[in-house]
Protein backbone atom coordinates (compact mmCIF):
# COMPACT_ATOMS: atom_id res chain seq x y z
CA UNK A 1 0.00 0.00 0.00
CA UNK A 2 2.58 2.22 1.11
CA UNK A 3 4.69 1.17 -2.04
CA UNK A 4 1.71 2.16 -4.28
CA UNK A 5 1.47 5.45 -2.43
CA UNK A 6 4.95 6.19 -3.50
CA UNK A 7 4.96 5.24 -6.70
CA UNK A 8 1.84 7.47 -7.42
CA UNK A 9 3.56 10.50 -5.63
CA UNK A 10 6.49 10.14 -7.41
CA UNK A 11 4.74 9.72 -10.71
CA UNK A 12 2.88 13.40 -9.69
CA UNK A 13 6.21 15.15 -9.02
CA UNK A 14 7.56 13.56 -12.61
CA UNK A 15 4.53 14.94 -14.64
CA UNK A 16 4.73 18.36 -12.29
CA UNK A 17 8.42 18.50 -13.47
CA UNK A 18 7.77 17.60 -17.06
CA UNK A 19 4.90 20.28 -16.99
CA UNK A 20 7.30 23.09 -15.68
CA UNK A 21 9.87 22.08 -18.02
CA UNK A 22 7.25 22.60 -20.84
CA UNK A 23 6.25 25.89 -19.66
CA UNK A 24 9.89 27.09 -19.31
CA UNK A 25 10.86 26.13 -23.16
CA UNK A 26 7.88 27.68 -24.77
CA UNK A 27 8.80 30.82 -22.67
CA UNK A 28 12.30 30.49 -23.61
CA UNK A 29 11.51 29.81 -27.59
CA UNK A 30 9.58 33.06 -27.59
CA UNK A 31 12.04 35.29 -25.96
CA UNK A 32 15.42 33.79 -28.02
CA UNK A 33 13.51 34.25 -31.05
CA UNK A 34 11.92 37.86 -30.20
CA UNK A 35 15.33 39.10 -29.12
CA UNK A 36 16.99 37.91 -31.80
CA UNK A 37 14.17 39.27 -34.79
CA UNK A 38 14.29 42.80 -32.37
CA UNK A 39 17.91 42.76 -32.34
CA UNK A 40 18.44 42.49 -36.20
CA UNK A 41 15.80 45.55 -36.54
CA UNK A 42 17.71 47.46 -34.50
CA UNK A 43 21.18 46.68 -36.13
CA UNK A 44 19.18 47.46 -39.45
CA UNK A 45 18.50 50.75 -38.20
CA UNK A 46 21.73 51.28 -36.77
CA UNK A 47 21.10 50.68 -33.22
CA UNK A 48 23.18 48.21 -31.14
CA UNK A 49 21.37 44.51 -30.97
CA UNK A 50 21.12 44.61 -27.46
CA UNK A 51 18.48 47.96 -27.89
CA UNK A 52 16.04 45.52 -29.99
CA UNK A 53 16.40 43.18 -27.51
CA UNK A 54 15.64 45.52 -24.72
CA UNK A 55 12.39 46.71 -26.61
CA UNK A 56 11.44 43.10 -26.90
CA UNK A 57 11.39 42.41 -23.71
CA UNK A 58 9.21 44.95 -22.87
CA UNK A 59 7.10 44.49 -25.53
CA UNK A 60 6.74 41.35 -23.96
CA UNK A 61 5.36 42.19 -20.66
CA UNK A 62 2.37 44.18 -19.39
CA UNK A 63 3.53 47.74 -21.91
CA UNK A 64 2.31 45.66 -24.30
CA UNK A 65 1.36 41.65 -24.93
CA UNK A 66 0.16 41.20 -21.33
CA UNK A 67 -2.41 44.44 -21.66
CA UNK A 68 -3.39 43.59 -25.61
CA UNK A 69 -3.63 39.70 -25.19
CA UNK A 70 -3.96 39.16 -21.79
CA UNK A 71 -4.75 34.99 -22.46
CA UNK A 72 -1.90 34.53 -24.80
CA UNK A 73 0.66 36.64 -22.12
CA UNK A 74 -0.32 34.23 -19.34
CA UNK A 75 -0.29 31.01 -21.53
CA UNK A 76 3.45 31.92 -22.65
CA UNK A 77 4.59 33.42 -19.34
CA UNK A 78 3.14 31.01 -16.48
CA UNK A 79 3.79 31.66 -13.22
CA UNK A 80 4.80 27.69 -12.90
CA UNK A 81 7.99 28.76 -15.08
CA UNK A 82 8.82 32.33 -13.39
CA UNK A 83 11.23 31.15 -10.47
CA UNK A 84 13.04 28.57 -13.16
CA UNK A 85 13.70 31.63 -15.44
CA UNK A 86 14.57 34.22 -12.89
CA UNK A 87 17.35 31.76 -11.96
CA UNK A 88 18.37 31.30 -15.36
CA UNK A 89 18.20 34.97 -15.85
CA UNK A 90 20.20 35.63 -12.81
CA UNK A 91 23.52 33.34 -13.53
CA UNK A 92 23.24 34.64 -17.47
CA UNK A 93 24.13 37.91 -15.63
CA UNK A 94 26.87 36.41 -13.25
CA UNK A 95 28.33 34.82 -16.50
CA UNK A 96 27.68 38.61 -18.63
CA UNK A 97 29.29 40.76 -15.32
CA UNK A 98 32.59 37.80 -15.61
CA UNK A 99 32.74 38.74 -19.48
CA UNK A 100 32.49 42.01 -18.74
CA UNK A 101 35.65 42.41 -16.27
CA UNK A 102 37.20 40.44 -18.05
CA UNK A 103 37.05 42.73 -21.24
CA UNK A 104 37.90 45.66 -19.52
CA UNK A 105 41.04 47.50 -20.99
CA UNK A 106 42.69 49.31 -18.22
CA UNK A 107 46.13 49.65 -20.13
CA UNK A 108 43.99 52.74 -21.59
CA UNK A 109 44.37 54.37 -18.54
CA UNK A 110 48.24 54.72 -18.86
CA UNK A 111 48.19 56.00 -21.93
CA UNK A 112 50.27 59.80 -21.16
CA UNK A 113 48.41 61.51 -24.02
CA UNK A 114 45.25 60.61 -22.53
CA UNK A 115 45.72 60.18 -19.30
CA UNK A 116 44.60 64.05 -18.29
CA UNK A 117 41.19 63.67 -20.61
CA UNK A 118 40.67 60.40 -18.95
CA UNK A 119 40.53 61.21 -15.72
CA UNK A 120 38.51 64.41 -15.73
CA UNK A 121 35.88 63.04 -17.76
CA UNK A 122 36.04 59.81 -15.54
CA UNK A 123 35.77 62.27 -12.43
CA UNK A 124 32.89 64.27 -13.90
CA UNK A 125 30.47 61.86 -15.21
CA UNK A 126 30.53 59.63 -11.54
CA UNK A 127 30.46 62.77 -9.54
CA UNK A 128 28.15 65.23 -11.39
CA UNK A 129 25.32 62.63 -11.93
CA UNK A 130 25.44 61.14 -8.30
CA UNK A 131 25.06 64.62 -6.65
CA UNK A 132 22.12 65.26 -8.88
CA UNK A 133 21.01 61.69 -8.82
CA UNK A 134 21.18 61.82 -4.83
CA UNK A 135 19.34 65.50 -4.89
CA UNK A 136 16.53 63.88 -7.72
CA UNK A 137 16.27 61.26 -5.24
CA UNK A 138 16.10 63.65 -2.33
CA UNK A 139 13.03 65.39 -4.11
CA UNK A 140 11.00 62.93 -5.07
CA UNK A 141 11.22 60.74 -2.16
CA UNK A 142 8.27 61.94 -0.21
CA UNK A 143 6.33 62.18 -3.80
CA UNK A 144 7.15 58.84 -5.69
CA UNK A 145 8.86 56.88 -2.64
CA UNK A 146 6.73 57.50 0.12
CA UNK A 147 7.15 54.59 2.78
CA UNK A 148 10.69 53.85 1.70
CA UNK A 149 13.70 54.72 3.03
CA UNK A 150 14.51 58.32 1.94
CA UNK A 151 18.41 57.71 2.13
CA UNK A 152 18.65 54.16 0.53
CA UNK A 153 15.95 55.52 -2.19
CA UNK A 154 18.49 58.62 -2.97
CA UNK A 155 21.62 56.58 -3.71
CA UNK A 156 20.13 53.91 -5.57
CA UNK A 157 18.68 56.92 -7.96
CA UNK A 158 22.16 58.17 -8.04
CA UNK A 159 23.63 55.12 -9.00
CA UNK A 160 21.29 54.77 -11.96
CA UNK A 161 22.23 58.16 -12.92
CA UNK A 162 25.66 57.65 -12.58
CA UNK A 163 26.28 54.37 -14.74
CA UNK A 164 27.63 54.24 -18.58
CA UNK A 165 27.06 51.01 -20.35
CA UNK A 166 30.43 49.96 -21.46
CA UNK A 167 29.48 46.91 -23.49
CA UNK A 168 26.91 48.69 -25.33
CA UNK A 169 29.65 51.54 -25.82
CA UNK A 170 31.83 49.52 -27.08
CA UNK A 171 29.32 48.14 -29.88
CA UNK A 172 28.78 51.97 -31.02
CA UNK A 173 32.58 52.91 -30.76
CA UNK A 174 33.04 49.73 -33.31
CA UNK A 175 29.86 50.83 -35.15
CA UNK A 176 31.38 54.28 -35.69
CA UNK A 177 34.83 53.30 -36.34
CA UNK A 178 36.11 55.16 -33.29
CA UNK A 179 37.60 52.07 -31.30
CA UNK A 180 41.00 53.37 -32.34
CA UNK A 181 40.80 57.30 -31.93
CA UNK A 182 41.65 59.48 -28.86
CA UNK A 183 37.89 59.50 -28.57
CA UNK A 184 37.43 56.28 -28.69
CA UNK A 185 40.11 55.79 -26.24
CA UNK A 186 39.46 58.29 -23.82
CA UNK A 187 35.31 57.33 -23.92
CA UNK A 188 35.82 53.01 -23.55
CA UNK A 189 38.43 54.04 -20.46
CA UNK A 190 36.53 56.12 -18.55
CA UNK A 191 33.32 54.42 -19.03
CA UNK A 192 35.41 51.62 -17.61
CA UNK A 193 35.97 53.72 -14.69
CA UNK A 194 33.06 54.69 -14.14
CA UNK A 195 31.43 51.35 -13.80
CA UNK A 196 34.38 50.41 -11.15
CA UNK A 197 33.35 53.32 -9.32
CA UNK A 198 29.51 52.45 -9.71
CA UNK A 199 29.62 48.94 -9.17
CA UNK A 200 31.98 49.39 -5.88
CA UNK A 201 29.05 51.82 -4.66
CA UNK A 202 26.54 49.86 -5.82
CA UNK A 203 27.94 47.14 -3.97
CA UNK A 204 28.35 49.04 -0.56
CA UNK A 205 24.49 50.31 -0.99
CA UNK A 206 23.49 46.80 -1.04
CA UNK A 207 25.28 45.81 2.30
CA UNK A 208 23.99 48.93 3.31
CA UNK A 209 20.34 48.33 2.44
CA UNK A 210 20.59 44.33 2.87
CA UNK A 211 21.67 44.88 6.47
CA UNK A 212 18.45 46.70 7.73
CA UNK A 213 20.55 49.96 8.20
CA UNK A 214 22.71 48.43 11.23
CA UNK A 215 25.92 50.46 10.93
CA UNK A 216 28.00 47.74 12.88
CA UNK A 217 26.81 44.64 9.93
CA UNK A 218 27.13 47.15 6.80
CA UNK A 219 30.71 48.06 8.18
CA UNK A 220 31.10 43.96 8.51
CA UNK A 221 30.05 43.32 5.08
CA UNK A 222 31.89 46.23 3.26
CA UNK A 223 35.23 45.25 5.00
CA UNK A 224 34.45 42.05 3.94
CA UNK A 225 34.44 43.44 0.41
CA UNK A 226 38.01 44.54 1.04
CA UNK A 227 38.77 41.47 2.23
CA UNK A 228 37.64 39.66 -0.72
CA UNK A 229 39.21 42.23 -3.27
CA UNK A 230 42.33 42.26 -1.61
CA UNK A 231 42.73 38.27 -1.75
CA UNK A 232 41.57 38.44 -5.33
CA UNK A 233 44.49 40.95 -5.96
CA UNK A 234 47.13 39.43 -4.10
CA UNK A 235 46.02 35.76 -4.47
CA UNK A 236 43.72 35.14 -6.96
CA UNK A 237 45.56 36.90 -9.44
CA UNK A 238 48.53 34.63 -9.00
CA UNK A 239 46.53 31.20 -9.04
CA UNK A 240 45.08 32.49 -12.34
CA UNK A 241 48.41 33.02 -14.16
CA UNK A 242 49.21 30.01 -13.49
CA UNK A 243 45.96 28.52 -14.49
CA UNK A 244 46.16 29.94 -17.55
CA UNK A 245 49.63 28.78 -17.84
CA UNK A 246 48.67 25.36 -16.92
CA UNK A 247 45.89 24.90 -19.44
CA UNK A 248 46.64 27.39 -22.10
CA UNK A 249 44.53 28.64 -24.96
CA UNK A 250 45.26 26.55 -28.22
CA UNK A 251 43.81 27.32 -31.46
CA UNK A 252 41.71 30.21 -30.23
CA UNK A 253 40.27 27.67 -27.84
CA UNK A 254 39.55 27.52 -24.60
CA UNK A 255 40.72 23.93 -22.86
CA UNK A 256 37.97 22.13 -21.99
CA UNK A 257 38.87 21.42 -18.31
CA UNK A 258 39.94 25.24 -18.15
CA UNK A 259 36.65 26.50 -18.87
CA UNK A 260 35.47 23.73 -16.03
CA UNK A 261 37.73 25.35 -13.76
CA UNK A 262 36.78 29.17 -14.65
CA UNK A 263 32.85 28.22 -14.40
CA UNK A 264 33.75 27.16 -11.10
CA UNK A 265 35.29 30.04 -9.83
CA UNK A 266 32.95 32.25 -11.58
CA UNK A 267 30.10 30.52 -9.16
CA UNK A 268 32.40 30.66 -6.36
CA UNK A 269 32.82 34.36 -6.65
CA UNK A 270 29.27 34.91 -6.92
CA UNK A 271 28.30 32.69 -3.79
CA UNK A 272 31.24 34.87 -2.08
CA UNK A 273 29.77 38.20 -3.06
CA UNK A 274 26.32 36.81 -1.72
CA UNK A 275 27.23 35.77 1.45
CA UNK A 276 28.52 39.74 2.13
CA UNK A 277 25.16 40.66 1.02
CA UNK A 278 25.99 42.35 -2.51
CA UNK A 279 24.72 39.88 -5.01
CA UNK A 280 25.77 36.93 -6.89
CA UNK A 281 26.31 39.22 -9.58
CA UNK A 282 29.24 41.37 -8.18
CA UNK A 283 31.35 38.38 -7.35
CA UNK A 284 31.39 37.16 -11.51
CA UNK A 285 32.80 40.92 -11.69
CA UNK A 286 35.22 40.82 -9.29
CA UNK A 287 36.70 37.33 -10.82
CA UNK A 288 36.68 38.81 -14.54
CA UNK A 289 38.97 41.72 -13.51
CA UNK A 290 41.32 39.26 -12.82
CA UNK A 291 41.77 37.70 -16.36
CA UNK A 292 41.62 40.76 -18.47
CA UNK A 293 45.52 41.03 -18.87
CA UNK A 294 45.33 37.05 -20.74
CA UNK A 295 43.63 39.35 -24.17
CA UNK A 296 43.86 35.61 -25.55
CA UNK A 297 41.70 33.78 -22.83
CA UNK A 298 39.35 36.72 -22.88
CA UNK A 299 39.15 36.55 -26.76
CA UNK A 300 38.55 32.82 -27.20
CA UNK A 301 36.02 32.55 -23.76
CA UNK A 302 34.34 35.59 -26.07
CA UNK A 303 33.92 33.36 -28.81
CA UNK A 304 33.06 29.93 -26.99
CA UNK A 305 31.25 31.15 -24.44
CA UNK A 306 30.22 34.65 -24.66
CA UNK A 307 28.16 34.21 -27.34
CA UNK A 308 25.94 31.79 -25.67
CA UNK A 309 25.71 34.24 -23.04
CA UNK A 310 24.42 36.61 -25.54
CA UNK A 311 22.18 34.81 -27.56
CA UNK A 312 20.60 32.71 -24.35
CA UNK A 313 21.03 34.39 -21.39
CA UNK A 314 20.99 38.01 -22.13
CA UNK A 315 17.44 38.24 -23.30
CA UNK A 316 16.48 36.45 -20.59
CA UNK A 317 17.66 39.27 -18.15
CA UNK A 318 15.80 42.12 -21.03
CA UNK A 319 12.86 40.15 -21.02
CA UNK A 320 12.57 39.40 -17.31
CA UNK A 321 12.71 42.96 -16.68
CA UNK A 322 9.99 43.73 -19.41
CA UNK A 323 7.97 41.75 -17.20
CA UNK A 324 8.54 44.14 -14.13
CA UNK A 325 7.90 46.85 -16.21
CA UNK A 326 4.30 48.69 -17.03
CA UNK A 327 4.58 52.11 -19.74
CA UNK A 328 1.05 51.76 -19.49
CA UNK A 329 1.39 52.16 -15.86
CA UNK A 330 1.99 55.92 -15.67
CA UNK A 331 -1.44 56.72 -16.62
CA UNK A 332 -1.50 60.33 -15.82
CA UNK A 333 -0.10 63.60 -16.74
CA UNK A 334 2.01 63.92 -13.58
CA UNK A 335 3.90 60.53 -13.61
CA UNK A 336 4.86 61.64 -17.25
CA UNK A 337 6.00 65.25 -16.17
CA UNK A 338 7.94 63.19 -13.31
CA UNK A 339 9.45 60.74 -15.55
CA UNK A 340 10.15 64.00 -18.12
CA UNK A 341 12.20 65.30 -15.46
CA UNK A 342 14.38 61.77 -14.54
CA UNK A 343 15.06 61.68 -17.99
CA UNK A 344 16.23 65.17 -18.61
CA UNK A 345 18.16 65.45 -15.17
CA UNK A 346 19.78 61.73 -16.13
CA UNK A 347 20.73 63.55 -19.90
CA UNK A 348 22.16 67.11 -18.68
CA UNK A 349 23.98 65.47 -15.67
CA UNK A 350 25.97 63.32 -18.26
CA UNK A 351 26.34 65.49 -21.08
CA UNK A 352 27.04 68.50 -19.66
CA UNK A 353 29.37 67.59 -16.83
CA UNK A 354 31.83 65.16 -19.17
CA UNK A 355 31.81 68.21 -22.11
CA UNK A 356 33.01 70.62 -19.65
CA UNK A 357 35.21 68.56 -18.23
CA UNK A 358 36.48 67.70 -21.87
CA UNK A 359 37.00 71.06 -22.60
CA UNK A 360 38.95 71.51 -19.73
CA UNK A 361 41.25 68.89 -20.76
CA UNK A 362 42.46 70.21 -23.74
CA UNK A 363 40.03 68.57 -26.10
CA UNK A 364 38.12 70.41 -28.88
CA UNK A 365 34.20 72.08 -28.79
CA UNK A 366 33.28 68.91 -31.22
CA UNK A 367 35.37 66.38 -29.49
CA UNK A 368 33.54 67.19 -26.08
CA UNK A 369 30.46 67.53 -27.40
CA UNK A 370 30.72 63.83 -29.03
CA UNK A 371 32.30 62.50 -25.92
CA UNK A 372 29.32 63.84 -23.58
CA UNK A 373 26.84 61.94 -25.92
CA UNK A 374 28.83 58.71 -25.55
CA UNK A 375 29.32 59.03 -22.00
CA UNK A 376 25.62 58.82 -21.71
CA UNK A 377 24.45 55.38 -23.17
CA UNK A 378 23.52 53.28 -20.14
CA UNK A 379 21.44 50.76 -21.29
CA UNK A 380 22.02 46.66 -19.61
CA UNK A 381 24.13 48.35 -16.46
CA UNK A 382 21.96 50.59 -15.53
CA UNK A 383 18.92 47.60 -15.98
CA UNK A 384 21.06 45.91 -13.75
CA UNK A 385 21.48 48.43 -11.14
CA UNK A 386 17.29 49.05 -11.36
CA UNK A 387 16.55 45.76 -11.00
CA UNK A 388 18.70 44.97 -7.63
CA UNK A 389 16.65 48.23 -6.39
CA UNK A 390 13.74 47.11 -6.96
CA UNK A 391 14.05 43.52 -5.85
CA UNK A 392 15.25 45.09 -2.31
CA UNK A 393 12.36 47.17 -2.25
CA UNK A 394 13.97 50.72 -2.57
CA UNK A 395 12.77 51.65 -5.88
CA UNK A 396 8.98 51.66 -6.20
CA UNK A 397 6.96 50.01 -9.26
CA UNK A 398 6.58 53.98 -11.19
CA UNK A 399 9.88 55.23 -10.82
CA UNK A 400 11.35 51.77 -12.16
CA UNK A 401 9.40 52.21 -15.03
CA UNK A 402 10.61 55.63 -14.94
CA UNK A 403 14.14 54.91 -15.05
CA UNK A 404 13.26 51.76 -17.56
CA UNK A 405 12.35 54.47 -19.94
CA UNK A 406 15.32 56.56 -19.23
CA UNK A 407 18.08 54.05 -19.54
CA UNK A 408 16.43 52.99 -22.74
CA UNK A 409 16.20 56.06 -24.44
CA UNK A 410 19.19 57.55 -22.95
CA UNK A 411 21.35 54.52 -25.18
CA UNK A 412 18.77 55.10 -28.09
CA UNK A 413 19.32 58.32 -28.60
CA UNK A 414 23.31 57.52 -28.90
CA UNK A 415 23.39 56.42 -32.39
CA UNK A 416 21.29 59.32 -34.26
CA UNK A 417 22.83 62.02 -31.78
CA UNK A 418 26.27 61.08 -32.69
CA UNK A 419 25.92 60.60 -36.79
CA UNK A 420 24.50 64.38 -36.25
CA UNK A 421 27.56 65.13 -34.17
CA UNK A 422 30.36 63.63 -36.63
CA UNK A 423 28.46 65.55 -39.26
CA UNK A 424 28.75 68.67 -37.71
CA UNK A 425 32.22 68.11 -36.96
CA UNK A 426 33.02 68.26 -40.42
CA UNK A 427 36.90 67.86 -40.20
CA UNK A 428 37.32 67.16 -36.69
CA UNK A 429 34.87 64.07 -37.26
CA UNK A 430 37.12 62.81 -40.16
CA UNK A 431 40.46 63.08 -38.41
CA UNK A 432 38.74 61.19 -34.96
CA UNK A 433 37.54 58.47 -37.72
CA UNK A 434 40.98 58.09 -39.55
CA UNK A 435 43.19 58.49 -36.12
């Protein structure tokens, strides 16, 4: 009897797997494809893939499918499948924020000739937009965030305000032919900057926030940080030489039992990160800052794994946050006049701040002007920094659509803003191009 029992519960959990599984692959088949049909209309138009894929996803939530065909949205997205895709979503991004360090270029940042332009710029577009962020936040606190932490509501906004998208950058720079030029240069290195700086903030807002305000466990958790970075730098950067030297790339290929090894340690990282309270996320960071000096691991992972990443996991992460996000939701004059201001105080604080600071570093009226509209693409990092907000709690439902909006059509407006810039350049635009 009790045999029979057991056999017919465990015959239930099989066909409530099987039934989950289902439900996960149909989602899945209609965000790769979506993603990847967005993402070759927006390369046709000039746009980086990853915009199309962005605007997928939220056509794919409630802005859209889930309002217009409400039966179809809840037979593709079922809640049965939501916690297997969040997780999926959520290691694509440990896996993107490893690629990610590990592409970073910091030999940029020793370059003499640039060296001056790269830190003022790098200075001004973290500083400018976090005091305005922080004062935006400030403001609308008691209006948009009422109930919420004033403080914790502030910085989060002035993180979002603060971050530059570098892989997206780096997809115009190529677009534009300016991976090569002192523009170029200066805009990829201090973009890279600027995400250090952001992401090391973001990541001692989170202990911050994740510790219920206690002074005594956020100090705990951001000296573990230290901790962590330190043994990275003066350990960890070691063992990996020698990994590298122990299973070395052949062929353009990455060794099978290396890319074992660096999965590992990628998850390791992550699980590190999460124990101090900052998110899995951080930790595949942290571990790809280490490899970027092996240009041949970085380039081969790129091409083994990487692309995966993009084609699978990224719009996974778009689409899951198309799902958190409602245009439809700011149904009244006011929320638009709020969300007019976000994105014009998100715009002038970038802009503004790194052309001055240009200027001041020797570099031309057209130079600055293009390097300001660079500077302010923020696109999948600033997603990322929205959606660890909200998940916590400190950025309500509006003003993450709000700031949805802004990081979208703060990286949209890139492309058209800077073929009207190299125009109007005239000569200045031909010498950055043939630098």
């Amino acid at each position: 009897m009790l045999g029979a029992m057991a056999s017919a519960a465990g015959t239930a959990s099989v066909h409530q797997v099987e039934e989950t599984l289902v439900a996960t692959l149909i989602q899945l088949i209609v965000i790769i494809l979506a993603a990847r049909l967005a993402g070759a209309a927006a390369a046709a138009m000039r746009q980086p893939r990853a915009v199309g894929e962005i605007v997928a996803g939220l056509l794919l939530g409630p802005s859209f499918l889930a309002t217009l065909f409400p039966d179809a949205a809840h037979a593709i997205f079922s809640p049965a499948s939501t916690p297997s895709v969040q997780v999926l979503s959520q290691i694509g991004l440990v896996l993107l924020m490893f690629q990610i360090g590990s592409d970073f270029e910091f030999g940029h940042l020793r370059t003499a000739r640039n060296k001056k332009a790269v830190l003022y710029v790098s200075i001004a577009s973290v500083g400018a937009p976090l005091a305005i962020g922080f004062a935006l936040g400030q403001w609308t606190a008691p209006i948009l965030a009422p109930g919420i932490d004033p403080l914790v509501y502030s910085l989060f906004t002035a993180v979002a305000l603060a971050i530059t998208a570098v892989p997206i950058l780096g997809r115009i720079l190529r677009e534009y032919s300016l991976t090569r030029t002192d523009i170029g240069v200066i805009a990829i290195s201090s973009a890279a900057a600027n995400d250090v700086v952001g992401w090391l903030l973001l990541a001692g807002i989170s202990a911050y926030a994740s510790a219920h305000f206690s002074l005594a466990q956020s100090g705990w958790q951001i000296g573990g940080l230290i901790g962590l970075c330190a043994f990275l730098w003066f350990i960890g950067r070691p063992a990996i030489d020698w990994l590298i030297g122990r299973f070395p790339v052949a062929d353009g290929k990455v060794p099978t039992h290396l890319m074992a090894i660096v999965i590992a340690l990628i998850f390791v990282s992550g699980i590190a990160t999460q124990k101090l309270g900052i998110f899995t996320i951080f930790g595949g960071f942290l571990l790809g800052l280490l490899f970027h000096r092996h240009t041949t691991f970085v380039e081969a992972w790129r091409g083994q794994v990487g692309q995966f990443v993009l084609i699978f996991f990224l719009p996974i992460f778009f689409t899951y946050t198309g799902l958190r996000t409602n245009v439809l939701g700011l149904d009244t004059a006011g929320e638009w006049m709020w969300c007019a201001i976000i994105f014009a105080a998100a715009v002038i604080g970038k802009v503004v701040p790194v052309y001055l600071a240009a200027r001041f570093a020797g570099l031309h009226p057209g130079q600055a002007t293009i390097l300001g509209a660079l500077m302010n693409t923020r696109a999948l990092m600033e997603l990322i920094v929205l959606n660890i907000g909200f998940s916590l709690g400190f950025i309500p439902q509006d003003v993450f659509t709000m700031l949805v909006i802004m990081a979208v059509g703060t990286t949209i407006m890139t492309g058209p803003l800077l073929q009207v810039l190299l125009r109007r350049a005239g000569f200045e635009a031909r010498a950055l191009v043939e630098a």
